[in-house]
Protein backbone atom coordinates (compact mmCIF):
# COMPACT_ATOMS: atom_id res chain seq x y z
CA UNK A 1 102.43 100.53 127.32
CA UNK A 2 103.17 103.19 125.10
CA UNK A 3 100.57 106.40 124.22
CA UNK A 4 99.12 106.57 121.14
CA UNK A 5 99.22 110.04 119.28
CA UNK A 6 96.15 111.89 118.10
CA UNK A 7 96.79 114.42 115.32
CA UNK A 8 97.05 117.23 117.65
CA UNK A 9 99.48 115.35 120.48
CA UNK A 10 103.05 116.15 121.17
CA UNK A 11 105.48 113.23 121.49
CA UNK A 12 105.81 112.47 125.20
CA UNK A 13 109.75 113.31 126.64
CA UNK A 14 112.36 110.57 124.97
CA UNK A 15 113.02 109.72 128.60
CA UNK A 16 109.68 107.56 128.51
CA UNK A 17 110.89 104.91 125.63
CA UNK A 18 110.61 101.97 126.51
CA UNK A 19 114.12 99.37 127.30
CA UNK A 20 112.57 96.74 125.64
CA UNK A 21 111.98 96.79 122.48
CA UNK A 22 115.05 99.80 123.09
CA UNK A 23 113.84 102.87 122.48
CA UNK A 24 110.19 102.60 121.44
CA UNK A 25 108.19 105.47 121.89
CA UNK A 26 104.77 106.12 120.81
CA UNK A 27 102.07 104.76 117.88
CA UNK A 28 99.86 106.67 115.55
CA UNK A 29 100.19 109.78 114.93
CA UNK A 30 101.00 110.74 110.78
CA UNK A 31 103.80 111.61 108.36
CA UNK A 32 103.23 115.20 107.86
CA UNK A 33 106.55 116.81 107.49
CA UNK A 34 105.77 119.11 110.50
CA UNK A 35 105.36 115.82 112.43
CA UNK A 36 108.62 114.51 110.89
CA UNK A 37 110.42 117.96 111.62
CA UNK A 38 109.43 117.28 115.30
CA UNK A 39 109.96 114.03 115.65
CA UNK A 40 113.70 114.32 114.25
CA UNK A 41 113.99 117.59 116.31
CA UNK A 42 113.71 115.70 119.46
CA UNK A 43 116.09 112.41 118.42
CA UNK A 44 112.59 110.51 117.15
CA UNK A 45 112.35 108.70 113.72
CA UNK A 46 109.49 106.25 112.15
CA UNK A 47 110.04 102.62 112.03
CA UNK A 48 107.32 100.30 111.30
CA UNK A 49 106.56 97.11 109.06
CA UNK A 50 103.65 97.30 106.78
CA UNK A 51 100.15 96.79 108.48
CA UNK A 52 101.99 98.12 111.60
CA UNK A 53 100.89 101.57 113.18
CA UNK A 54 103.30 104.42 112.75
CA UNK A 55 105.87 103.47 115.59
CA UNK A 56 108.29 106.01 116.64
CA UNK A 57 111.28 105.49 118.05
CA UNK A 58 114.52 107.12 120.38
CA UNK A 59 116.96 103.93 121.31
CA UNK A 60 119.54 104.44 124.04
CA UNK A 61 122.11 104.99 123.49
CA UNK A 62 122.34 106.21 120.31
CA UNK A 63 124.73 105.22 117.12
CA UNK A 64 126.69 107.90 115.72
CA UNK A 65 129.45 109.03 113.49
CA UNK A 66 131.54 112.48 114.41
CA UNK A 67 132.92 113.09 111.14
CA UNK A 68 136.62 113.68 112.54
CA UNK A 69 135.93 109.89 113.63
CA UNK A 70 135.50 108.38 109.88
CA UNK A 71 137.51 105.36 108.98
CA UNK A 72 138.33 104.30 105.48
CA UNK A 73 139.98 101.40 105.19
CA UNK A 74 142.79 100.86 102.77
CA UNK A 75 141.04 99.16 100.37
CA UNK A 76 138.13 101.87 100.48
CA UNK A 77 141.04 104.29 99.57
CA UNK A 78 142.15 102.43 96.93
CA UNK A 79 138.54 102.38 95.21
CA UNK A 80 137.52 106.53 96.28
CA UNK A 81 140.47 107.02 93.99
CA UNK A 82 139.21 105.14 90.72
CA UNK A 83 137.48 106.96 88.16
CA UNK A 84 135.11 105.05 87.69
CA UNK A 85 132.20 106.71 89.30
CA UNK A 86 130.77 109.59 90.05
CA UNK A 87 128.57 110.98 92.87
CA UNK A 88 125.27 113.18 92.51
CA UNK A 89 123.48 114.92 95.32
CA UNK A 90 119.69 115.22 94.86
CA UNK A 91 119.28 114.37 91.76
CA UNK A 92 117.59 110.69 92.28
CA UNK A 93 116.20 110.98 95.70
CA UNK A 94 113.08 108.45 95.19
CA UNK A 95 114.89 106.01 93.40
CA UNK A 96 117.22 106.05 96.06
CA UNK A 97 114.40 105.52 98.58
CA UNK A 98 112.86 102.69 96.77
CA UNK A 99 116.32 101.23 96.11
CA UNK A 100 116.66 100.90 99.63
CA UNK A 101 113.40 99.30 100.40
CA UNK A 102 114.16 96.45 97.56
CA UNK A 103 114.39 93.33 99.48
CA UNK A 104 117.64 92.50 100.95
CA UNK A 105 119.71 89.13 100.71
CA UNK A 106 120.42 89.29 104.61
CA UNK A 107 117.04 90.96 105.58
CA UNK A 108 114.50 89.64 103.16
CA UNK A 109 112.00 92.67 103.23
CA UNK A 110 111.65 96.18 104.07
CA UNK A 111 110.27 99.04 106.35
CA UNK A 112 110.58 101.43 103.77
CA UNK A 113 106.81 101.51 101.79
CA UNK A 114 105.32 103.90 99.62
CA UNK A 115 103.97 105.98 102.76
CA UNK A 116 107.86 106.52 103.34
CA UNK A 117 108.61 107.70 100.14
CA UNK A 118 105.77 110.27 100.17
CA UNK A 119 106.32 111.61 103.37
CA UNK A 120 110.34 112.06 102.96
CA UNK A 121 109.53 113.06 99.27
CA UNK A 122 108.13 115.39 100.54
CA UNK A 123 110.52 116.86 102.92
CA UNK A 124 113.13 116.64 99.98
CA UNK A 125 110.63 119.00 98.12
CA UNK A 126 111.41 121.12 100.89
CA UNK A 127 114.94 121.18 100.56
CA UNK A 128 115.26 119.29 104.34
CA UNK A 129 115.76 115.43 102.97
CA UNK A 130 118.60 115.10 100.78
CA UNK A 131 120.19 111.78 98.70
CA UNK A 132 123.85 111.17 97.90
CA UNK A 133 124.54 108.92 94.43
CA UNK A 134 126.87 106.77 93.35
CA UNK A 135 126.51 106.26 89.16
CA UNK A 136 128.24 104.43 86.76
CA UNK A 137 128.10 104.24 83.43
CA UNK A 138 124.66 106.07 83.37
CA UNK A 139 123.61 103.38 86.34
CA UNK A 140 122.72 104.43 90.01
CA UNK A 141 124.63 101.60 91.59
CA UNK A 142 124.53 102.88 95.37
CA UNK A 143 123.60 105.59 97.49
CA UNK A 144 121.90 106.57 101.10
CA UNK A 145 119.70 109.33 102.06
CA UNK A 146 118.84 111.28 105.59
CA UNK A 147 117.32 114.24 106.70
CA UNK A 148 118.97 117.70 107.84
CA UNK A 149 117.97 119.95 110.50
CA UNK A 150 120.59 122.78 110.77
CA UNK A 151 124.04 121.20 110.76
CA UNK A 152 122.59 118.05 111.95
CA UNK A 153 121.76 114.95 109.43
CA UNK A 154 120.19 111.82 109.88
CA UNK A 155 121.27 109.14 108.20
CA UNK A 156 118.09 107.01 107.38
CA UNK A 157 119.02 104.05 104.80
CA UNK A 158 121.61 103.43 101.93
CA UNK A 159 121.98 100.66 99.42
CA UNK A 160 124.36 98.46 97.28
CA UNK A 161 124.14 97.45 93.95
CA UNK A 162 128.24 97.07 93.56
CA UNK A 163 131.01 96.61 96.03
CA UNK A 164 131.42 99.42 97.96
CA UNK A 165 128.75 101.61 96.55
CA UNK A 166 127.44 102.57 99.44
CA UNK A 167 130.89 103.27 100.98
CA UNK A 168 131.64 105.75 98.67
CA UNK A 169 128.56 107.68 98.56
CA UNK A 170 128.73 107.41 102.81
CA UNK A 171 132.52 108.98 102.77
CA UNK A 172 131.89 112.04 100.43
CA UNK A 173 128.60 112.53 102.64
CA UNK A 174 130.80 112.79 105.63
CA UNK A 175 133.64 114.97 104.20
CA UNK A 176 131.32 117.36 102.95
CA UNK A 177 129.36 117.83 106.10
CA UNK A 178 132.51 118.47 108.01
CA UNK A 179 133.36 121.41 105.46
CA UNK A 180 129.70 122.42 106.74
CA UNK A 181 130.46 122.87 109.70
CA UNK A 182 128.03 119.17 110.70
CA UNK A 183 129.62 117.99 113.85
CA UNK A 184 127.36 114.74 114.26
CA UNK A 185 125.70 112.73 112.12
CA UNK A 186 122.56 110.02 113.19
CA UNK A 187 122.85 106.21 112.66
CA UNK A 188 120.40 105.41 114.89
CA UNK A 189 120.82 101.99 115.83
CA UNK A 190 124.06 99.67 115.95
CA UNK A 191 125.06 97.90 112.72
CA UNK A 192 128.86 96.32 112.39
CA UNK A 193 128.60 98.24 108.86
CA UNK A 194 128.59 101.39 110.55
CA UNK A 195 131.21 100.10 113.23
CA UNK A 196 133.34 99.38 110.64
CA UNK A 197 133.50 103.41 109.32
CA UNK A 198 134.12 105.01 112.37
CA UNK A 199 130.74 104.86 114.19
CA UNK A 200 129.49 104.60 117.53
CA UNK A 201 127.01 104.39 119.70
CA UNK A 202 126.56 107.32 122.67
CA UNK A 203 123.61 107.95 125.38
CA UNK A 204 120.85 109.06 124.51
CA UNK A 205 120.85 112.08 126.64
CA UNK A 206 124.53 113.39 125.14
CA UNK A 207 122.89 112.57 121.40
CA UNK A 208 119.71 114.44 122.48
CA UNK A 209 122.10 117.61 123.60
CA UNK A 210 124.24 117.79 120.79
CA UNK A 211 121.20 117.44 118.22
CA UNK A 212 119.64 120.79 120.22
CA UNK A 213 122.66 122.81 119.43
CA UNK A 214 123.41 122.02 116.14
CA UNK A 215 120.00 122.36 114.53
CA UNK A 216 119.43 125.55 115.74
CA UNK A 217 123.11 126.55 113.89
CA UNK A 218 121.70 128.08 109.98
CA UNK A 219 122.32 125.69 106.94
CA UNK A 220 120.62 126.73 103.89
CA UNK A 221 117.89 123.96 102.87
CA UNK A 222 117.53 123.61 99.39
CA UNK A 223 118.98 121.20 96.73
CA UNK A 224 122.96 120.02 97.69
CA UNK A 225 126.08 120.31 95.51
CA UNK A 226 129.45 119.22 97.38
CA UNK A 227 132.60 121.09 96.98
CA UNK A 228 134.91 119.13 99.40
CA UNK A 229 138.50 117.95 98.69
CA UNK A 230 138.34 114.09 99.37
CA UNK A 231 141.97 114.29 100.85
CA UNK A 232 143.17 111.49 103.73
């Protein structure tokens, strides 16, 4: 069993998630952005199908990317270097959102509903939720979003709508962070996508410790514009 949270309730100590499903927490509560700072505060995030209860979550152990880690494979290179594209921070973050809640070939639905886009619209307005863009041609083909508390982000979802899109909005993400000073960033659970670009997965407690050092380290919140050299 798992409590459910009234509007005034803490979230009980990760330590209490349940093994199976991995990492779920508690129900109920709302998607106020003080509840989301919390949640994401303590290593919690939302994940719930529509009609479900608000289900939180803290799996163990915990995916991650250290930036230093970051793999780009050859052909990854090869495309970074075309000039083709171009990347935008924060200029499209619900589209982005709703991009990534469009039904997926592999998937075939979505967690992400309107509710979502509110609630993390919402922390955008507040400078704490942040997209990165990939555009071509005038068209957002790709891009991911996440949440940033201190110099800690969490990744929460990205999308495709051309090879590698996603890729190359991930990679500039990463190499600016590490020019910030970001020493972790959030995947949350294990995908082979993620594997594949340096990521992996830690326990819980070690996530938990590093995530209550590094958001208490200042990072201006506000709107993003990068300024990294993209140099391998």
């Amino acid at each position: 069993m798992i409590p459910w949270l009234y509007p005034s309730d803490d979230f009980p100590p990760v330590s209490e998630a349940l093994q199976e499903p991995n990492g779920l927490l508690a129900a109920g509560g709302d998607l106020s952005p003080q509840r989301l700072i919390e949640a994401y505060s303590h290593g919690i995030f939302p994940w719930f199908n529509p009609g479900e209860p608000i289900l939180w979550w803290s799996p163990d152990p915990r995916m991650v990317l250290f930036p230093a880690e970051l793999k780009v494979s050859r052909s990854l290179r090869k495309t970074l270097k075309k000039p083709d594209y171009e990347v935008r921070v924060d200029t499209a973050f619900c589209a982005v959102m709703r991009a990534c809640a469009a039904p997926r070939e592999v998937a075939g639905g979505t967690w992400i509903n309107e509710e979502m886009v509110a609630a993390y619209g919402g922390l955008h307005a507040k400078g704490l939720a942040h997209s990165v863009e990939t555009w071509r041609d005038g068209e957002l083909i790709g891009g991911l979003y996440g949440v940033a508390l201190g110099r800690m982000f969490y990744g929460e979802s990205m999308f495709s709508r051309a090879t590698d899109a996603s890729k190359i909005a991930f990679v500039h993400l990463v190499k600016q962070l590490e020019r910030w000073g970001f020493s972790m960033i959030d995947c949350q659970m294990k995908t082979a996508h993620l594997a594949t670009l340096g990521a992996r997965e830690i326990p819980r407690s070690e996530f938990v410790r590093g995530l209550s050092q590094l958001i208490e380290l200042s990072h201006q919140p506000g709107r993003w514009q990068f300024d990294h050299d993209l140099l391998f």
